[in-house]
N, C-alpha and C. Protein backbone atom coordinates (compact mmCIF):
# COMPACT_ATOMS: atom_id res chain seq x y z
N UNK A 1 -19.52 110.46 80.41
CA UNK A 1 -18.99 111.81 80.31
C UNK A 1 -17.47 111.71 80.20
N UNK A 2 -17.17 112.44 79.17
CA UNK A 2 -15.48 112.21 79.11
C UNK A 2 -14.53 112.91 80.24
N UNK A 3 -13.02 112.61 80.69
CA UNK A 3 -13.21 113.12 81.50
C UNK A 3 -12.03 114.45 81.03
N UNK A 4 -12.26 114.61 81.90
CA UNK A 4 -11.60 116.62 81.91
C UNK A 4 -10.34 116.76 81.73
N UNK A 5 -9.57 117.13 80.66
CA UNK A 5 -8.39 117.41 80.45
C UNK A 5 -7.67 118.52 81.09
N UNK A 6 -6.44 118.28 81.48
CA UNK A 6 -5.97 119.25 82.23
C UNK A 6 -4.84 120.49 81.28
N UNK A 7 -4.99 121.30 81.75
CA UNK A 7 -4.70 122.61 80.96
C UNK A 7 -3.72 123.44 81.99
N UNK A 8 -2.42 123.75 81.14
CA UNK A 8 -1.82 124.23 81.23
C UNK A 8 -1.19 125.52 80.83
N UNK A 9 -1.04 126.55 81.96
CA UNK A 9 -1.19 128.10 81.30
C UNK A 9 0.66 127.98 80.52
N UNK A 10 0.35 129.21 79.37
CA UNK A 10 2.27 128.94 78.53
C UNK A 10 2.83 129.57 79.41
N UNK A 11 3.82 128.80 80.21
CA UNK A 11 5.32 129.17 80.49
C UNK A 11 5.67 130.70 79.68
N UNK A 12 5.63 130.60 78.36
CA UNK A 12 5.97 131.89 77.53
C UNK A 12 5.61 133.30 78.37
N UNK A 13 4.11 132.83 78.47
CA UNK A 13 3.61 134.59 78.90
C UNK A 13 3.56 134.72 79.79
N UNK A 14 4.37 134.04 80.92
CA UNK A 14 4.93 134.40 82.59
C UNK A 14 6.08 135.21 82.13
N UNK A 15 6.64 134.61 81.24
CA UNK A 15 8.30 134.85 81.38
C UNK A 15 8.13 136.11 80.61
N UNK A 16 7.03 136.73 79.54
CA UNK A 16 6.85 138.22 78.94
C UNK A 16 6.51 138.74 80.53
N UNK A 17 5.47 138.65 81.02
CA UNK A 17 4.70 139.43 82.53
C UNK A 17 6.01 139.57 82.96
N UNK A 18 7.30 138.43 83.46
CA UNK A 18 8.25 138.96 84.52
C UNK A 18 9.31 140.18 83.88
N UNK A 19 9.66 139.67 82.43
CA UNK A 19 10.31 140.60 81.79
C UNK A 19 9.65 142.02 81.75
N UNK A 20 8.15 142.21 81.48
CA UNK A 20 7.89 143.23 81.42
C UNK A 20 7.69 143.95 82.75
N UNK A 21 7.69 143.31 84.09
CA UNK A 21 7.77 143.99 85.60
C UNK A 21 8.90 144.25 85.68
N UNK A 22 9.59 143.42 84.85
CA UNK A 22 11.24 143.69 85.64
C UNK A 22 11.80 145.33 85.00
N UNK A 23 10.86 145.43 83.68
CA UNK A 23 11.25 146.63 82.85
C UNK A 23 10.78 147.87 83.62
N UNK A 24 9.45 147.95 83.97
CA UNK A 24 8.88 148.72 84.74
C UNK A 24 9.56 149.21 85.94
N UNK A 25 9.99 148.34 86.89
CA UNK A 25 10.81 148.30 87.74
C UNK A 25 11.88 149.20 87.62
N UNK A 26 12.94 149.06 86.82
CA UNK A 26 13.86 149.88 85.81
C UNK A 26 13.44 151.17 85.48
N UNK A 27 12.27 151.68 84.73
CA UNK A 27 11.88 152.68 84.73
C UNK A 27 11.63 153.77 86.11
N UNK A 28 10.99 152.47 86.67
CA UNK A 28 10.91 153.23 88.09
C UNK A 28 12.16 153.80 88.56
N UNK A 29 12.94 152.79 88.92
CA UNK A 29 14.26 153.23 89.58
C UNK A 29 14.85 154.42 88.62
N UNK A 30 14.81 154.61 87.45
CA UNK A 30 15.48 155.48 86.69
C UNK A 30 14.49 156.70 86.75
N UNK A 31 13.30 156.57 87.39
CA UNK A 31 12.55 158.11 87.37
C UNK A 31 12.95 158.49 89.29
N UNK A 32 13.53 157.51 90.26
CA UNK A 32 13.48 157.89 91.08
C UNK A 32 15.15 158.22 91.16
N UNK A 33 15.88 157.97 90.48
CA UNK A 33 16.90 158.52 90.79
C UNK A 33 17.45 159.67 89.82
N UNK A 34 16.65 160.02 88.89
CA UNK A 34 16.84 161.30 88.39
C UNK A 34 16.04 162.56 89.83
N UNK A 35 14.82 161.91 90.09
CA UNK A 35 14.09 162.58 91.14
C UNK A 35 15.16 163.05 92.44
N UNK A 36 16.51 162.12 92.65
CA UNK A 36 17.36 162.10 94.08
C UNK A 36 17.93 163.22 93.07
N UNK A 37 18.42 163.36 92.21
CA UNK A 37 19.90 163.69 91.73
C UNK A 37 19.14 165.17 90.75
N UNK A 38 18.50 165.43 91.45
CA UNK A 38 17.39 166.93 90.60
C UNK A 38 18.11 166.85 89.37
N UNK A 39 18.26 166.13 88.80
CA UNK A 39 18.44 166.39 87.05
C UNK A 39 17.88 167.50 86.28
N UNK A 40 17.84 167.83 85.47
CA UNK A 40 17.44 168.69 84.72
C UNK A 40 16.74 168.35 83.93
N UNK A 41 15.47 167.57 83.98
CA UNK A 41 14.59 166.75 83.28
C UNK A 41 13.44 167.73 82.98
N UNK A 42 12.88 168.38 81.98
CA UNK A 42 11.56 168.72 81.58
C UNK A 42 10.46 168.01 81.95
N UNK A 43 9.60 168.92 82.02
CA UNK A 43 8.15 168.18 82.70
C UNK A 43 7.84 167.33 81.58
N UNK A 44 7.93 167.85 80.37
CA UNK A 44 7.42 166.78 79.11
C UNK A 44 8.30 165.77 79.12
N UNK A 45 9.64 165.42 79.01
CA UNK A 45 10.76 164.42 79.47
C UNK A 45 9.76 163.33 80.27
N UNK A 46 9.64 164.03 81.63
CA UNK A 46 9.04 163.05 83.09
C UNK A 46 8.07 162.55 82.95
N UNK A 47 6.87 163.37 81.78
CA UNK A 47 5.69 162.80 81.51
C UNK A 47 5.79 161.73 80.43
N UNK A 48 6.68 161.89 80.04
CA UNK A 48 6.81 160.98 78.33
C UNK A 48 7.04 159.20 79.44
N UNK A 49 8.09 160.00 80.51
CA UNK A 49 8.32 158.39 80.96
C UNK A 49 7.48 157.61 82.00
N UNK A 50 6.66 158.92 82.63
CA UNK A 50 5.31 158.25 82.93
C UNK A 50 4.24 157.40 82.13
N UNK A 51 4.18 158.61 80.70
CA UNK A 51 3.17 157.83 79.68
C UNK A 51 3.59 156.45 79.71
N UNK A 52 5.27 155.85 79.03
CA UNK A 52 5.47 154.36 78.69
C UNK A 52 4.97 153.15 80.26
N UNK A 53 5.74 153.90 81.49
CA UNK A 53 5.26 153.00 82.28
C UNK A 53 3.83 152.58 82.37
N UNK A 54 3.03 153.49 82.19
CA UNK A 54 1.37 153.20 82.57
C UNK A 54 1.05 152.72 80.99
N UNK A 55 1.55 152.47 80.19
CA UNK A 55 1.85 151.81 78.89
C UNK A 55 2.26 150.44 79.00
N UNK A 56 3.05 150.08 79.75
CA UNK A 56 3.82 149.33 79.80
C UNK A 56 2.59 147.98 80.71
N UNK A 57 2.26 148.56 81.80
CA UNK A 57 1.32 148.52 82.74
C UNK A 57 0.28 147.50 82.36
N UNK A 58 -0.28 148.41 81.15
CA UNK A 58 -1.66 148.05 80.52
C UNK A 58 -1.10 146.92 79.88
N UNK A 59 -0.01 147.30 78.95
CA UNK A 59 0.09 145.91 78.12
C UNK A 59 0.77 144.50 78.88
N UNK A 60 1.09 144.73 79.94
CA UNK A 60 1.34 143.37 80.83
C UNK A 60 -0.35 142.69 81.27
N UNK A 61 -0.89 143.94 81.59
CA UNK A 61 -2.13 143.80 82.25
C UNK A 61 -3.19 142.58 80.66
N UNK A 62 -2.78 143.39 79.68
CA UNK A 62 -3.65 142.30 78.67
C UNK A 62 -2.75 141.52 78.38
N UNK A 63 -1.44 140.82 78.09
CA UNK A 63 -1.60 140.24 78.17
C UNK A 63 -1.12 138.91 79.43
N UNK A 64 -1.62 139.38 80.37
CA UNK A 64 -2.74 138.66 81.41
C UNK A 64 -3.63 138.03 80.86
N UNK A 65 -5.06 138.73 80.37
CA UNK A 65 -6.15 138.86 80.03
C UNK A 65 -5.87 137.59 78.74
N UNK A 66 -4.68 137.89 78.14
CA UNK A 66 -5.45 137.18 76.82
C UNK A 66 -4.91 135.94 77.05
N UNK A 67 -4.02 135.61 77.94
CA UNK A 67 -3.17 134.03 78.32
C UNK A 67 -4.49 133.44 79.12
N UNK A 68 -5.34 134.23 79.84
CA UNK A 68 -6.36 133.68 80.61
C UNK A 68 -7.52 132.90 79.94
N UNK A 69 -7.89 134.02 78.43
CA UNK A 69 -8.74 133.92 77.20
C UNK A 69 -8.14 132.69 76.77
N UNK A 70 -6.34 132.51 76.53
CA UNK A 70 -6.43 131.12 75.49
C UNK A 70 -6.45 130.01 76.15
N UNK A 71 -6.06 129.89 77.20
CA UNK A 71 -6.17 128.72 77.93
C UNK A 71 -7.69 128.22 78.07
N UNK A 72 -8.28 129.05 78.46
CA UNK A 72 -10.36 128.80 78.26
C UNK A 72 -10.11 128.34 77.37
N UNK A 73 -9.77 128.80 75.78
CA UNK A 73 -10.22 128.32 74.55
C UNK A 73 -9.84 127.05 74.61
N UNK A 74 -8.39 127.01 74.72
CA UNK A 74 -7.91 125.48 74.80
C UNK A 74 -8.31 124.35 75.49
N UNK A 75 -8.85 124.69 76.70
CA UNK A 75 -9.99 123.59 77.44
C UNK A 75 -11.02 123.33 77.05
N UNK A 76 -11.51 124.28 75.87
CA UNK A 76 -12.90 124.05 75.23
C UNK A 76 -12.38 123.23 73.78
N UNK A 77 -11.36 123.76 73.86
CA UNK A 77 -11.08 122.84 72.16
C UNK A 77 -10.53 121.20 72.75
N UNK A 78 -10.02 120.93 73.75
CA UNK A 78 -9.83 119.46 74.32
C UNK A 78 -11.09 119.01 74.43
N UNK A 79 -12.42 119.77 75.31
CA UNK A 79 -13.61 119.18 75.40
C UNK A 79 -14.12 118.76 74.03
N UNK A 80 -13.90 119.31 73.74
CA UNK A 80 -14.86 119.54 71.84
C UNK A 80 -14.18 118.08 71.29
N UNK A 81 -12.70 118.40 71.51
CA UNK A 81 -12.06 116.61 70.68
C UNK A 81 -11.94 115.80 71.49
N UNK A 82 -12.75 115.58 72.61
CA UNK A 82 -13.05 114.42 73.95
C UNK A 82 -14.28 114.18 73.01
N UNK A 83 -15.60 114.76 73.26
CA UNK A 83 -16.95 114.75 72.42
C UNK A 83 -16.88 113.72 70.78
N UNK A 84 -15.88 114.47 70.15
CA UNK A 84 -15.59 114.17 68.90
C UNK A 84 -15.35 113.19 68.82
N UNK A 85 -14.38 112.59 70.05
CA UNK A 85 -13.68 110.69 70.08
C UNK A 85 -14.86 109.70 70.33
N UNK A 86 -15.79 110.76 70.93
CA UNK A 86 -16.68 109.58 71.93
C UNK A 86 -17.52 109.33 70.68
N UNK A 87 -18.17 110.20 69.49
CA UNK A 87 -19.09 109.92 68.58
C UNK A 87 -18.62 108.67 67.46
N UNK A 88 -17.44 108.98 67.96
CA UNK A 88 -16.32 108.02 66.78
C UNK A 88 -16.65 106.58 67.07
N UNK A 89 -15.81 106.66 68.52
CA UNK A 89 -16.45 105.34 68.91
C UNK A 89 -17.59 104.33 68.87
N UNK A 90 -19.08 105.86 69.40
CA UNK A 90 -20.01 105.43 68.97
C UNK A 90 -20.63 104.68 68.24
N UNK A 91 -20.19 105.77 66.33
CA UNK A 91 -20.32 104.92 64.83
C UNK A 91 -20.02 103.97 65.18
N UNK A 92 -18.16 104.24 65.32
CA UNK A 92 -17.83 102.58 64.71
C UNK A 92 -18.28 100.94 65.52
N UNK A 93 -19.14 101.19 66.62
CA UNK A 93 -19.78 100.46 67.66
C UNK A 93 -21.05 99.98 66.93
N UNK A 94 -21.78 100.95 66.22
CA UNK A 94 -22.71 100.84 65.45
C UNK A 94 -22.89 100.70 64.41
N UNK A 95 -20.97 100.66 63.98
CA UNK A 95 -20.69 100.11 62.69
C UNK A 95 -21.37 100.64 61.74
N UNK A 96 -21.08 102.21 61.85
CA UNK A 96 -21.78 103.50 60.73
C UNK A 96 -20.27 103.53 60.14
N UNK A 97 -19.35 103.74 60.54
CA UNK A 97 -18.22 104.19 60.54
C UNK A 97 -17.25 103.32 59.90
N UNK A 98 -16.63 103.63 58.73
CA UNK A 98 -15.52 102.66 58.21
C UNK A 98 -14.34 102.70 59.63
N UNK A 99 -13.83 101.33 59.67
CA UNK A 99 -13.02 101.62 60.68
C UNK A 99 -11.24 101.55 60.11
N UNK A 100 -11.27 101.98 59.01
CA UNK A 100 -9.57 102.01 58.49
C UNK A 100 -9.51 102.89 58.31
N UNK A 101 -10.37 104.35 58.77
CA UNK A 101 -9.67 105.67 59.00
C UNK A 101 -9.41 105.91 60.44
């Protein structure tokens, strides 16, 4: 049995997740300090900046979801070319296999 390659989640889509909390964050603070300072903000205004946060939300939330999805894939595509080496070997053991590729 070949053995198990180790998999590593991208650095990249931590550093989108922190950027995009850190944005949220920001929003927040900027809906709570219009909230201290009674601004003169329209309900449609307050809702528009509710909509992006719970926008914002979701799309951190997938991609979560899809860094979780490629890393699976990628442990299945290492298994798949672990499998692939071992048949290689196999042939060329059994001398099916030209061995100058």
């Amino acid at each position: 049995m070949p053995k198990r390659r180790r998999t590593r989640t991208a650095g990249n889509s931590v550093t989108k997740r922190i950027a995009l909390n850190k944005h949220i964050a920001t929003l927040q603070k900027e809906i709570n300090r219009l909230k201290r300072e009674q601004a003169g903000v329209s309900r449609d205004e307050f809702g528009e900046v509710v909509a992006s946060v719970r926008q914002l939300q979701r799309n951190t939330d997938d991609i979560a979801k899809h860094t979780l999805d490629l890393a699976t894939q990628l442990t299945r595509m290492g298994q798949i070319q672990a499998e692939v080496d071992e048949i290689k070997r196999a042939l060329k053991k059994a001398k099916l296999l030209d061995e100058t590729r």
